[in-house]
Protein backbone atom coordinates (compact mmCIF):
# COMPACT_ATOMS: atom_id res chain seq x y z
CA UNK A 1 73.45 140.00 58.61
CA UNK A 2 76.63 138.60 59.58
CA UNK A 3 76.95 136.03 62.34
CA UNK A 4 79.37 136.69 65.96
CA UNK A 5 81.67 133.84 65.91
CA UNK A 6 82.21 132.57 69.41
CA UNK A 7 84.59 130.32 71.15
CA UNK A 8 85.11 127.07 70.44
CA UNK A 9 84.04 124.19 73.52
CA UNK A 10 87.55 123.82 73.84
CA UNK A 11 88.60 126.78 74.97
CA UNK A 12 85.53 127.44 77.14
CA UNK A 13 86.63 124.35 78.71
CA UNK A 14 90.19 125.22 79.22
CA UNK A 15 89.70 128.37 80.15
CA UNK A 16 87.34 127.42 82.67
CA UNK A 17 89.46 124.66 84.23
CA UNK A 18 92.65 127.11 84.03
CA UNK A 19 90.42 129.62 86.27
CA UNK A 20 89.64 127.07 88.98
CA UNK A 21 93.17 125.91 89.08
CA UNK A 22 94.21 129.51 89.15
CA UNK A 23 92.42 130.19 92.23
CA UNK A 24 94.49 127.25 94.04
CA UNK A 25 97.26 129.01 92.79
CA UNK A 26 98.31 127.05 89.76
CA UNK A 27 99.81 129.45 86.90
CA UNK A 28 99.48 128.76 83.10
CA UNK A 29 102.69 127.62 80.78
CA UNK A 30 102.05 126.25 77.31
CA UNK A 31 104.72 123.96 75.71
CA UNK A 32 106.03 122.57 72.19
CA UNK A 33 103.38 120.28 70.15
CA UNK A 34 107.30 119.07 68.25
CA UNK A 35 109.30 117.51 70.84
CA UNK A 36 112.46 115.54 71.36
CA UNK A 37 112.67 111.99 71.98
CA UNK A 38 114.22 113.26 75.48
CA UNK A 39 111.95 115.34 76.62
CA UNK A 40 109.02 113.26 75.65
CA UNK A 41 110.17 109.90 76.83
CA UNK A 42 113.70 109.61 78.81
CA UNK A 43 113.26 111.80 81.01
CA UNK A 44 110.19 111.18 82.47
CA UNK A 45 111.54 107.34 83.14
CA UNK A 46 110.54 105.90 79.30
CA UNK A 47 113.67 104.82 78.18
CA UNK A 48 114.36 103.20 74.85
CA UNK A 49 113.23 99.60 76.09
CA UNK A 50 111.11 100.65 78.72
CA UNK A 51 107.53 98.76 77.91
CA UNK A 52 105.19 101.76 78.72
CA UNK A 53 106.55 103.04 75.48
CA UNK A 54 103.98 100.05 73.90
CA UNK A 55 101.18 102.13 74.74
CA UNK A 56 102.46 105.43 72.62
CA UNK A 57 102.78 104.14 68.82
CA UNK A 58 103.84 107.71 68.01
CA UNK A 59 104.49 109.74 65.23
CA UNK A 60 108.49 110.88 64.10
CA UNK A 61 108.73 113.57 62.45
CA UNK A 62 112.29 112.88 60.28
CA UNK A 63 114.92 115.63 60.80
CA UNK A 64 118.24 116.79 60.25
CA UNK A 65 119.20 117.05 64.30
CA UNK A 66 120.55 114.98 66.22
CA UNK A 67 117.77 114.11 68.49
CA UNK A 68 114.82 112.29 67.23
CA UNK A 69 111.37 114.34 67.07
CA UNK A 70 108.16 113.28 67.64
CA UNK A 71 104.28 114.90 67.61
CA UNK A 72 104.07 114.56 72.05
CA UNK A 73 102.23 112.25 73.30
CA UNK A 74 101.19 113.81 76.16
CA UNK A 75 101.93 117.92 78.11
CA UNK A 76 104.06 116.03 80.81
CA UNK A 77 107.53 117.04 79.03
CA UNK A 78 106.42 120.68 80.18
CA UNK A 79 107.17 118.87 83.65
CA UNK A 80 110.67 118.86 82.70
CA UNK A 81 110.69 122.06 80.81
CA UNK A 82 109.54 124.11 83.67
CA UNK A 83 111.46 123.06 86.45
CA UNK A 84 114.97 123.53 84.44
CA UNK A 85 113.55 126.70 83.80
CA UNK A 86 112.12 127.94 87.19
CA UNK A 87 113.27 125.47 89.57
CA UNK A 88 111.22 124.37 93.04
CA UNK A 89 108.98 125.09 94.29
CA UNK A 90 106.26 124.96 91.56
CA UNK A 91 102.42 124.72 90.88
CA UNK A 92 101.81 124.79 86.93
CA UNK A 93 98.82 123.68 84.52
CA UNK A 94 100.07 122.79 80.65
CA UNK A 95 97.02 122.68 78.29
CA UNK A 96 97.58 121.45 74.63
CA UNK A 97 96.68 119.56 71.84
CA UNK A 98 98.89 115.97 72.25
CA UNK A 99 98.92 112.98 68.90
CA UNK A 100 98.51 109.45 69.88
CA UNK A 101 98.47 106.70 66.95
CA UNK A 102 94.46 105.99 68.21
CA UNK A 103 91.67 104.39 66.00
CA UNK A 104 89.32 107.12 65.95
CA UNK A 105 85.97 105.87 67.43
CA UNK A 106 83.48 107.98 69.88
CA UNK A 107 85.81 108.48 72.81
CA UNK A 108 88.93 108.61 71.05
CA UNK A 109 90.84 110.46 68.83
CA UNK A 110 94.30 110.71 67.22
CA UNK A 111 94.85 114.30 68.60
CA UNK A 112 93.09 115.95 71.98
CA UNK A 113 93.98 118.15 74.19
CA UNK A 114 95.01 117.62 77.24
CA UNK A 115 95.99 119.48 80.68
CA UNK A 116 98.86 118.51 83.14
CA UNK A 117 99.05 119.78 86.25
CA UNK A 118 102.25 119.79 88.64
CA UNK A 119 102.84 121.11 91.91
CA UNK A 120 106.58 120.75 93.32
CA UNK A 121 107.44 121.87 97.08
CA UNK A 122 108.78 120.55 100.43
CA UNK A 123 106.36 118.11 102.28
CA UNK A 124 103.76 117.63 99.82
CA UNK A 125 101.74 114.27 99.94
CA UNK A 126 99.55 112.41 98.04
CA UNK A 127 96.55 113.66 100.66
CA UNK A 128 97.14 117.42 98.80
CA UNK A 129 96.67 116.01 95.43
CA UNK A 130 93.95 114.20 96.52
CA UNK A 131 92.37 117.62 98.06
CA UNK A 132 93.22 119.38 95.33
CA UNK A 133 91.62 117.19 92.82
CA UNK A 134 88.58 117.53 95.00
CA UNK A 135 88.25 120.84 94.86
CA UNK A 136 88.45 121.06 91.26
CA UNK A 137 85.50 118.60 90.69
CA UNK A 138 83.50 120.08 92.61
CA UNK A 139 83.96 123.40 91.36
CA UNK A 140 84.11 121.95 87.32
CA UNK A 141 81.17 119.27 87.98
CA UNK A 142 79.37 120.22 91.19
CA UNK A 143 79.13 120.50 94.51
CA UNK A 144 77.87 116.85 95.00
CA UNK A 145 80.94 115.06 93.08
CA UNK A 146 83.22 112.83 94.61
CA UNK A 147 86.78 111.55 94.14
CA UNK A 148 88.45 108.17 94.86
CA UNK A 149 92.19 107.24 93.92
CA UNK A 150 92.43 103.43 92.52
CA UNK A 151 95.90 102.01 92.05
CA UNK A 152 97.39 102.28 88.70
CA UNK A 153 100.94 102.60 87.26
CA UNK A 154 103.00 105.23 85.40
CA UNK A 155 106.44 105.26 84.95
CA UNK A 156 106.75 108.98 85.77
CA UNK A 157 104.97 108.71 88.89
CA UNK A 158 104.85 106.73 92.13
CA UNK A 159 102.84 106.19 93.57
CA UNK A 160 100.45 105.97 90.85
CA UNK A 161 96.75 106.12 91.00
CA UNK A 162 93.82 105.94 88.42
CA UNK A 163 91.29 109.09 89.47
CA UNK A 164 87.46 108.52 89.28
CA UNK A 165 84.81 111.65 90.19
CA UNK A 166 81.36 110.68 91.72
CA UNK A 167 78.09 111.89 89.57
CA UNK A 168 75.15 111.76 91.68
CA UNK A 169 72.61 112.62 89.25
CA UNK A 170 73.99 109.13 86.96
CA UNK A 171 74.40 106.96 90.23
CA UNK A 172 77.72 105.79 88.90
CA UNK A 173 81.70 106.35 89.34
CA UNK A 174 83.67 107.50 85.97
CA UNK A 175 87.11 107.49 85.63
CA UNK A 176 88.66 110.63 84.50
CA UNK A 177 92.19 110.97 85.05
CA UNK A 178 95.34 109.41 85.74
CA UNK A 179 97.62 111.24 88.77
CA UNK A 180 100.61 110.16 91.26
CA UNK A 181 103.77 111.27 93.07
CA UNK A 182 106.69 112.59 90.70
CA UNK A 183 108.88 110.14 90.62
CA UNK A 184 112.20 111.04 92.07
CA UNK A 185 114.05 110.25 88.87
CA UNK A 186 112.03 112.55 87.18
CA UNK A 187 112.37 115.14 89.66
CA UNK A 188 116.44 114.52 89.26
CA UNK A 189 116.32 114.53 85.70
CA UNK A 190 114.67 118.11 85.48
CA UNK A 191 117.64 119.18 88.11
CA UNK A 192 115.24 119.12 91.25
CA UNK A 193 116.62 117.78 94.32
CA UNK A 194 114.44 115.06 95.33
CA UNK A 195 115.43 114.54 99.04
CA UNK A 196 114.41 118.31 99.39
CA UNK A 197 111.06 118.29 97.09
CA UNK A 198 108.30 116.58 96.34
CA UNK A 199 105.09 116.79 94.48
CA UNK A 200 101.93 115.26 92.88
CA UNK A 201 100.97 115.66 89.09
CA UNK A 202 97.91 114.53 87.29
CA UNK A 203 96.72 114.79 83.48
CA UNK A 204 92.98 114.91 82.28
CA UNK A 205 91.59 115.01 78.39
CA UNK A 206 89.87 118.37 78.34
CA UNK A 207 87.44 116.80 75.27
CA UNK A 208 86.37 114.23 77.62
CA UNK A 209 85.85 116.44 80.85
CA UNK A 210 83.79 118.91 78.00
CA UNK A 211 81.60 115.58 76.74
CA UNK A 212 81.13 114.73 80.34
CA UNK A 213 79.77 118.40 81.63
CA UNK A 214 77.88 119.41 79.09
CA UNK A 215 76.46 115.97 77.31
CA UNK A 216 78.58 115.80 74.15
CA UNK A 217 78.26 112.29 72.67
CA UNK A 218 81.23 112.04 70.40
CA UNK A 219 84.75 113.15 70.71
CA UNK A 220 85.19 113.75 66.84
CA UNK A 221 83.12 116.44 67.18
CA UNK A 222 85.14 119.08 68.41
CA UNK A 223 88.13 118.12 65.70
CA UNK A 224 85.16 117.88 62.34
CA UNK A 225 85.50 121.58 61.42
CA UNK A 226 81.58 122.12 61.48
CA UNK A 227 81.16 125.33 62.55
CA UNK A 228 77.43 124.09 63.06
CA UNK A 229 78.78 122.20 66.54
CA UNK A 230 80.50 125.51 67.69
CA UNK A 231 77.23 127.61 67.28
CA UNK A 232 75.07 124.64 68.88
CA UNK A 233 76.97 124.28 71.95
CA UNK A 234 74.65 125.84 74.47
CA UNK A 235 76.61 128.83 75.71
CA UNK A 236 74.01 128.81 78.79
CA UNK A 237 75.67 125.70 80.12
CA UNK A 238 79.33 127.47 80.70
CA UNK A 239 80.90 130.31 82.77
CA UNK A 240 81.79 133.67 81.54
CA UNK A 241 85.53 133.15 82.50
């Protein structure tokens, strides 16, 4: 008899986080794995000799345009993408699969998905990203979790704040995320006028929110090809969404 295939712990993952951030009113856009040097880097404040750029050792793809290409290193161009496209006000999640020069190990990888999430309007504060982040733990990890904002620094964001959720059952604070205010460059650069708008976004690695809910011990997992790891992820430990 012929085995059912079933999803991978990816998607499950994705599509489960998309669903709670859907009921807060968050919609779905999906973005270019190849982008520009632009996009990726300038303008979200990484300029050429900006230093933050030390912590990206990318891959360039070589090409016959102008502008130089690169694998992204992370969804936040879709920041910039969107709001030339739509405008403010805004509330968006970007899920994809981002490269990063990494030496593979147990909790990292040179690709992984990650999620952005953006929301753009008038009066917005760093209190609604901090409620909204709440929500979402609670709903992805449990009633019972907990989130605290450390200080931190990104140049497309200010402030800037590290993210760390509460697990009762482990007696112990993990960091999971990095989040802020859009900076108002960034917010200029994608045509937004920043006197008018503001708005919070945040970005999570959906392999390491997956590892973290369900007990996975090693991030290479999910990229091996073992079809074996897809068939023993224990489907009784997700939702049906």
């Amino acid at each position: 008899m012929q085995k059912v295939g079933r999803l991978h712990p990816i998607t499950i993952a994705i599509r489960d986080i998309a669903a709670i951030f859907g009921r807060m009113g968050f919609g779905v856009v999906l973005g270019p794995e190849l982008e520009t040097e632009y996009y990726n880097f300038d303008a979200l404040n990484v300029p050429a000799d900006h230093p933050a750029r030390d912590m990206w050792d990318t891959f360039w793809v070589k090409s016959d345009e102008d502008e130089r290409l690169v694998l992204r290193t992370h969804t936040s161009p879709m920041q910039i993408r969107s709001l030339e496209k739509t405008g403010a006000p805004t509330r968006i999640i970007v899920p994809g699969k981002v490269f990063r020069n990494e030496a593979t190990d147990a909790t990292h990888e040179a690709q992984f998905y990650q999620l952005e999430g953006l929301a753009i309007d008038v009066n917005i504060t760093l209190a609604d990203l901090k409620g909204t982040l709440d929500r979402f733990s609670k709903e992805f990890f449990g009633t019972e979790a907990k989130v605290r904002f450390r200080p931190s620094y990104f140049p497309f964001t200010e402030p800037s704040v590290e993210v760390d959720v509460w697990f009762p059952a482990r007696e112990r604070w993990l960091e999971v995320m990095g989040a802020g205010m859009v900076h108002p460059k960034v917010l200029e650069n994608a045509g937004v006028d920043s006197r008018k708008y503001q708005g919070f976004a945040f970005g999570l690695g959906v392999e390491r929110f997956a590892m973290i809910k369900y007990g996975i011990p090693d991030i290479r997992l999910f990229h091996a090809g073992d079809i074996r790891f897809d068939f023993a992820f224990d489907k009784s430990q997700t939702s049906d969404v």
